[in-house]
N, C-alpha and C. Protein backbone atom coordinates (compact mmCIF):
# COMPACT_ATOMS: atom_id res chain seq x y z
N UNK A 1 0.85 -1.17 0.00
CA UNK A 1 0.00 0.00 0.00
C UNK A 1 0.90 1.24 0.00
N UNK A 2 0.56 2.31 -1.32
CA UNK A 2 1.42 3.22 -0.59
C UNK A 2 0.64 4.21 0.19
N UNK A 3 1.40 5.56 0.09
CA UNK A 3 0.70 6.31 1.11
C UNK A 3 -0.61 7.04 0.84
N UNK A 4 -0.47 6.97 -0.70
CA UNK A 4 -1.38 7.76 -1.30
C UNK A 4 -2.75 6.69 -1.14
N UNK A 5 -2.48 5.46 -1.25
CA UNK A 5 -3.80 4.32 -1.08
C UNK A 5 -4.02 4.57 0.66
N UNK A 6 -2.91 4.90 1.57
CA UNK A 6 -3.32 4.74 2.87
C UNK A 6 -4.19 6.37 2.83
N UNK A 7 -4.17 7.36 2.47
CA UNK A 7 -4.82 8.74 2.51
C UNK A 7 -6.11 8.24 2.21
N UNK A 8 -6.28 7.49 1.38
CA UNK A 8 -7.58 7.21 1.06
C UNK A 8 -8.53 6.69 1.58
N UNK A 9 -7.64 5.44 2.40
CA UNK A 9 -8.32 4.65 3.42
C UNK A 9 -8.55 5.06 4.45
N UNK A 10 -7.91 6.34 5.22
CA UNK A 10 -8.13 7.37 5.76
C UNK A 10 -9.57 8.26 5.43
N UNK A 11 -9.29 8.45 4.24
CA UNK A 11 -10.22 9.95 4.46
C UNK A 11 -11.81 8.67 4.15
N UNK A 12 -11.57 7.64 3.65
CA UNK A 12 -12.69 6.74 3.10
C UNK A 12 -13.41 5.95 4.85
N UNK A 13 -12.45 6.32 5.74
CA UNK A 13 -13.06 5.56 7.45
C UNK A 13 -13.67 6.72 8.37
N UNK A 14 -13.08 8.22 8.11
CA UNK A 14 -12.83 8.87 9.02
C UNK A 14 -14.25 9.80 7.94
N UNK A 15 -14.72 9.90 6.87
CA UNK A 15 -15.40 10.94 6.29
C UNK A 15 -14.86 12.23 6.22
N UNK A 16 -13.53 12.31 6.03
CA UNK A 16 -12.65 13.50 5.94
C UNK A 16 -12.49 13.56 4.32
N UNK A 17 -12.19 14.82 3.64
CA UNK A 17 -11.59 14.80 2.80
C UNK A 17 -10.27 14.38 2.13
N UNK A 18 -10.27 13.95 1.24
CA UNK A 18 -8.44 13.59 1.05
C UNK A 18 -7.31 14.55 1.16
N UNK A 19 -7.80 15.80 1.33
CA UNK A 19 -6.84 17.15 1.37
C UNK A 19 -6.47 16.99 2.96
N UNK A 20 -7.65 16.56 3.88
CA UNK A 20 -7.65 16.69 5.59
C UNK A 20 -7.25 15.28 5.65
N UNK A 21 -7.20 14.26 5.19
CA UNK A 21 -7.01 12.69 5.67
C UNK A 21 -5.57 13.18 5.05
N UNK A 22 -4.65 13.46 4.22
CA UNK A 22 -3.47 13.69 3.66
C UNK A 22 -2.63 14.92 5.02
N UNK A 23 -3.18 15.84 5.30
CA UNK A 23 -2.80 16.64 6.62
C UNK A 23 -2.88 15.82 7.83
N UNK A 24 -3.74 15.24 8.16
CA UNK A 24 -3.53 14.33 9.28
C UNK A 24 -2.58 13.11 9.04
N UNK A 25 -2.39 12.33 8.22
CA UNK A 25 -1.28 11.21 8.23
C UNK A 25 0.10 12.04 7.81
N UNK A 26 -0.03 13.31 7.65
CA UNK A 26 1.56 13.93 7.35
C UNK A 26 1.57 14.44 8.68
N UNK A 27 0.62 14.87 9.65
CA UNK A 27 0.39 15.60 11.34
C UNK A 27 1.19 14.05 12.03
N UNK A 28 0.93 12.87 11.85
CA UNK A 28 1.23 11.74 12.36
C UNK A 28 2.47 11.33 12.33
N UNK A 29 2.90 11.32 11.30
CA UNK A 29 3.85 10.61 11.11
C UNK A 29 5.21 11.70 11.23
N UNK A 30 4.98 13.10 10.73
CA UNK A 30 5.79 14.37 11.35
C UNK A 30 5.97 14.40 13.37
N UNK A 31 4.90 13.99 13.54
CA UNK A 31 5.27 13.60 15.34
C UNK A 31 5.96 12.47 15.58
N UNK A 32 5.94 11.41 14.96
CA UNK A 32 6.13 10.32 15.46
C UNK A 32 8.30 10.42 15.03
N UNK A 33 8.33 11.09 13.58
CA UNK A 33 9.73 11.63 13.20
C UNK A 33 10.54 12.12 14.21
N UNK A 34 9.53 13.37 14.48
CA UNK A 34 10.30 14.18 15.55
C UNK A 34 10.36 13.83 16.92
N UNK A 35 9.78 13.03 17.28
CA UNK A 35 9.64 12.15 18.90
C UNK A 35 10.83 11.39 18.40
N UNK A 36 11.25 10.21 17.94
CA UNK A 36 12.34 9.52 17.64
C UNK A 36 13.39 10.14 17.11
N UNK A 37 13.68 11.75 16.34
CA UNK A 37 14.59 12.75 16.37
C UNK A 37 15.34 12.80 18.33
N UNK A 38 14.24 13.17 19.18
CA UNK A 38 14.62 13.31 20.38
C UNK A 38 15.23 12.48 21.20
N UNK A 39 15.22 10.87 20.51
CA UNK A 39 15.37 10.02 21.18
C UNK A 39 14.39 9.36 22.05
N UNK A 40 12.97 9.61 21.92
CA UNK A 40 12.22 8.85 22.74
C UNK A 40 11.48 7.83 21.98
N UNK A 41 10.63 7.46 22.79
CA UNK A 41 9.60 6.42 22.19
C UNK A 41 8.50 6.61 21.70
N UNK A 42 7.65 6.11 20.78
CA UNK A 42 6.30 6.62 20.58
C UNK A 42 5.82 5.13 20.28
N UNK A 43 4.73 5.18 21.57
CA UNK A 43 4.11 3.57 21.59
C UNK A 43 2.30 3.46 21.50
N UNK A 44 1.87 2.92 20.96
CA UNK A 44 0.30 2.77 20.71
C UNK A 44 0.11 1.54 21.24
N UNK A 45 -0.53 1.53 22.36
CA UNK A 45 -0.92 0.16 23.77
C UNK A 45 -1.60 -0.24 22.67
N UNK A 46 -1.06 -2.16 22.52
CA UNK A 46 -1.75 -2.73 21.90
C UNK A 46 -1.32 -2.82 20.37
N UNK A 47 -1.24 -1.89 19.57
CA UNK A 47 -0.53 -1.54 18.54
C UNK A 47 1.30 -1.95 18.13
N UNK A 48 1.68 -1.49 19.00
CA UNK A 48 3.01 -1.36 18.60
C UNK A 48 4.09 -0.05 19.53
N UNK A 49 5.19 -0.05 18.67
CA UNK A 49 6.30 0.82 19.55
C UNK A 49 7.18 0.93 18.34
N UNK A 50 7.40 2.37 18.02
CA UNK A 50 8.66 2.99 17.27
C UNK A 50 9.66 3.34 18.05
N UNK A 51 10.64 2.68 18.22
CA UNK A 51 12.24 3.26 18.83
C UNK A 51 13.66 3.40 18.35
N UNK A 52 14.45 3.85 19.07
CA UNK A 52 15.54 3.91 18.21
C UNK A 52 16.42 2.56 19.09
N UNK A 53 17.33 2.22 17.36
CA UNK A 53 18.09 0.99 18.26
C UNK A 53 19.72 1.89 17.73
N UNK A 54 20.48 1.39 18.40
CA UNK A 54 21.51 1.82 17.88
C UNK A 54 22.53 0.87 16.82
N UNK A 55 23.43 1.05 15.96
CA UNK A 55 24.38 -0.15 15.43
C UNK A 55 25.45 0.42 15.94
N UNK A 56 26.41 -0.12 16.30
CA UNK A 56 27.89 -0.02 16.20
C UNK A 56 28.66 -0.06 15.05
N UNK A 57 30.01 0.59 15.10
CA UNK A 57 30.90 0.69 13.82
C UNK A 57 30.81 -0.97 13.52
N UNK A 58 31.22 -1.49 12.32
CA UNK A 58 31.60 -2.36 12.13
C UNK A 58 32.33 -2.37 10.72
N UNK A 59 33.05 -3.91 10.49
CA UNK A 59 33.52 -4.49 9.08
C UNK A 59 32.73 -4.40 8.07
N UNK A 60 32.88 -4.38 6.69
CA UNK A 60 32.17 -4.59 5.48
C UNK A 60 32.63 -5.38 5.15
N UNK A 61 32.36 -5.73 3.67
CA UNK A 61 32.73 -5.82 2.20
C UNK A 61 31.74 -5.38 1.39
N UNK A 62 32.66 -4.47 0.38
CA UNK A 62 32.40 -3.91 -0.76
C UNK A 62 31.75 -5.17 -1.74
N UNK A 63 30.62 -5.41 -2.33
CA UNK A 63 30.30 -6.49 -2.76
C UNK A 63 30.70 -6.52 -3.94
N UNK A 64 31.52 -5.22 -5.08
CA UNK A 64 31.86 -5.51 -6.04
C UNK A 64 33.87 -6.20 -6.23
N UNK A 65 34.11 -5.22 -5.21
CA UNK A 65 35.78 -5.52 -5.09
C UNK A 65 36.01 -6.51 -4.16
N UNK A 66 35.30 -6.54 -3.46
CA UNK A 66 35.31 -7.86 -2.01
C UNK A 66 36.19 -6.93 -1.16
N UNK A 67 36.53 -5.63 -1.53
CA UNK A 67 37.52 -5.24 -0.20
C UNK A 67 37.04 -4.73 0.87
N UNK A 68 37.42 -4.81 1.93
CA UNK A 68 36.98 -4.50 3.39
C UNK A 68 36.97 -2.95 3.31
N UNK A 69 35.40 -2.67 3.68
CA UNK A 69 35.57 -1.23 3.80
C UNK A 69 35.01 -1.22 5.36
N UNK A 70 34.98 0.22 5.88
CA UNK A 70 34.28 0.25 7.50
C UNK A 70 33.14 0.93 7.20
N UNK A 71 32.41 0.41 7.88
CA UNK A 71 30.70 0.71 8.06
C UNK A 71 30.29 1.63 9.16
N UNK A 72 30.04 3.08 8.99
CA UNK A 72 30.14 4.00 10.56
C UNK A 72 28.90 3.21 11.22
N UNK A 73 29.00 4.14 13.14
CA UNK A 73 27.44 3.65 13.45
C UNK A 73 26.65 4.60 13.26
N UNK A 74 25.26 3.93 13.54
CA UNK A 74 24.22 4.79 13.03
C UNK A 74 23.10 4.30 14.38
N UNK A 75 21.76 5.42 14.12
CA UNK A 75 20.94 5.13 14.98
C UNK A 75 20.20 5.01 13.79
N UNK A 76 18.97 3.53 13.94
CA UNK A 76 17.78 2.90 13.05
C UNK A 76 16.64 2.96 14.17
N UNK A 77 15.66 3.69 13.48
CA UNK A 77 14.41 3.33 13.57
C UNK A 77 13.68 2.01 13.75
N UNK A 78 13.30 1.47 14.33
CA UNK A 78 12.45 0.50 14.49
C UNK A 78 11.16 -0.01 14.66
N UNK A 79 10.62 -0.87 14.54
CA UNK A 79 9.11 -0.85 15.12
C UNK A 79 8.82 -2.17 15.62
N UNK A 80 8.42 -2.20 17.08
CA UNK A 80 7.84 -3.64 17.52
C UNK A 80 6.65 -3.94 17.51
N UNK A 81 5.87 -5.08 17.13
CA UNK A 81 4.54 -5.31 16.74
C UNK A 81 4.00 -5.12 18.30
N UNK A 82 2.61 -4.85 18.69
CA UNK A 82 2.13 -5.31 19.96
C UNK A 82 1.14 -6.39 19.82
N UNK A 83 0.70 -6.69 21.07
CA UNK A 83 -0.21 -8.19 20.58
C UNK A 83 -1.27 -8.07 20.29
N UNK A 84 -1.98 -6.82 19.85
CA UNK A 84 -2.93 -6.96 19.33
C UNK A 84 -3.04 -7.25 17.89
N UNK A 85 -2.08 -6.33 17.50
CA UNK A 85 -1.91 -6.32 16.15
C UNK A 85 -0.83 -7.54 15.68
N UNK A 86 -0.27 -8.06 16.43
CA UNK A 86 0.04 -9.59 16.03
C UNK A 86 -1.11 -10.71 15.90
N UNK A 87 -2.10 -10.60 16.76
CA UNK A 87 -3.00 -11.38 16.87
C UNK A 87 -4.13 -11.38 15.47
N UNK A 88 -3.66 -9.94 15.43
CA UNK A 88 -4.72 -9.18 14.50
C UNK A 88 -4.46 -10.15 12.46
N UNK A 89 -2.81 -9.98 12.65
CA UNK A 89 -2.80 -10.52 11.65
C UNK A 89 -2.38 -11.88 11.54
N UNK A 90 -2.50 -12.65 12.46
CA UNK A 90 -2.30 -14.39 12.57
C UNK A 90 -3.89 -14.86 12.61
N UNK A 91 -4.71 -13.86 12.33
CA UNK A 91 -5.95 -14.18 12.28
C UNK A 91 -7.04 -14.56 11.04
């Protein structure tokens, strides 16, 4: 789905327009950016949890030369399912 099918499914549940269902999932997902910018969590009981994990430096390889390059660290985004929405889709 992309986002433009999720606006839809939005403004098609909520009886919003697609101009206001398109402002609200950009209102959403602009908070949820900038909460994990800060380093915190943003969790929906039941739903799920966006956090940050961290990687450490590590080894490569370059997959065309095979030579060892170094990989900096980085902070990744994540998301853990909650059990509803695990349940939701083993269903």
């Amino acid at each position: 789905m992309t986002k433009s099918e999720f606006v839809d499914q939005v403004a098609n549940k909520t009886n919003l327009g697609k101009k206001e269902a398109a402002e609200a999932v950009d209102a959403v997902l602009g908070v949820i950016e900038d909460t994990l910018k800060r380093g915190s969590d943003v969790t929906f009981s039941g739903f799920g949890k966006f956090h940050i994990s961290h990687r450490n430096a590590r080894q490569g390889v370059h997959p065309r030369t095979g030579e060892p390059i170094q990989i900096a660290a980085s902070n990744v985004p994540k998301f853990t399912a909650g059990a509803s929405l695990k349940k939701a889709v083993n269903n």
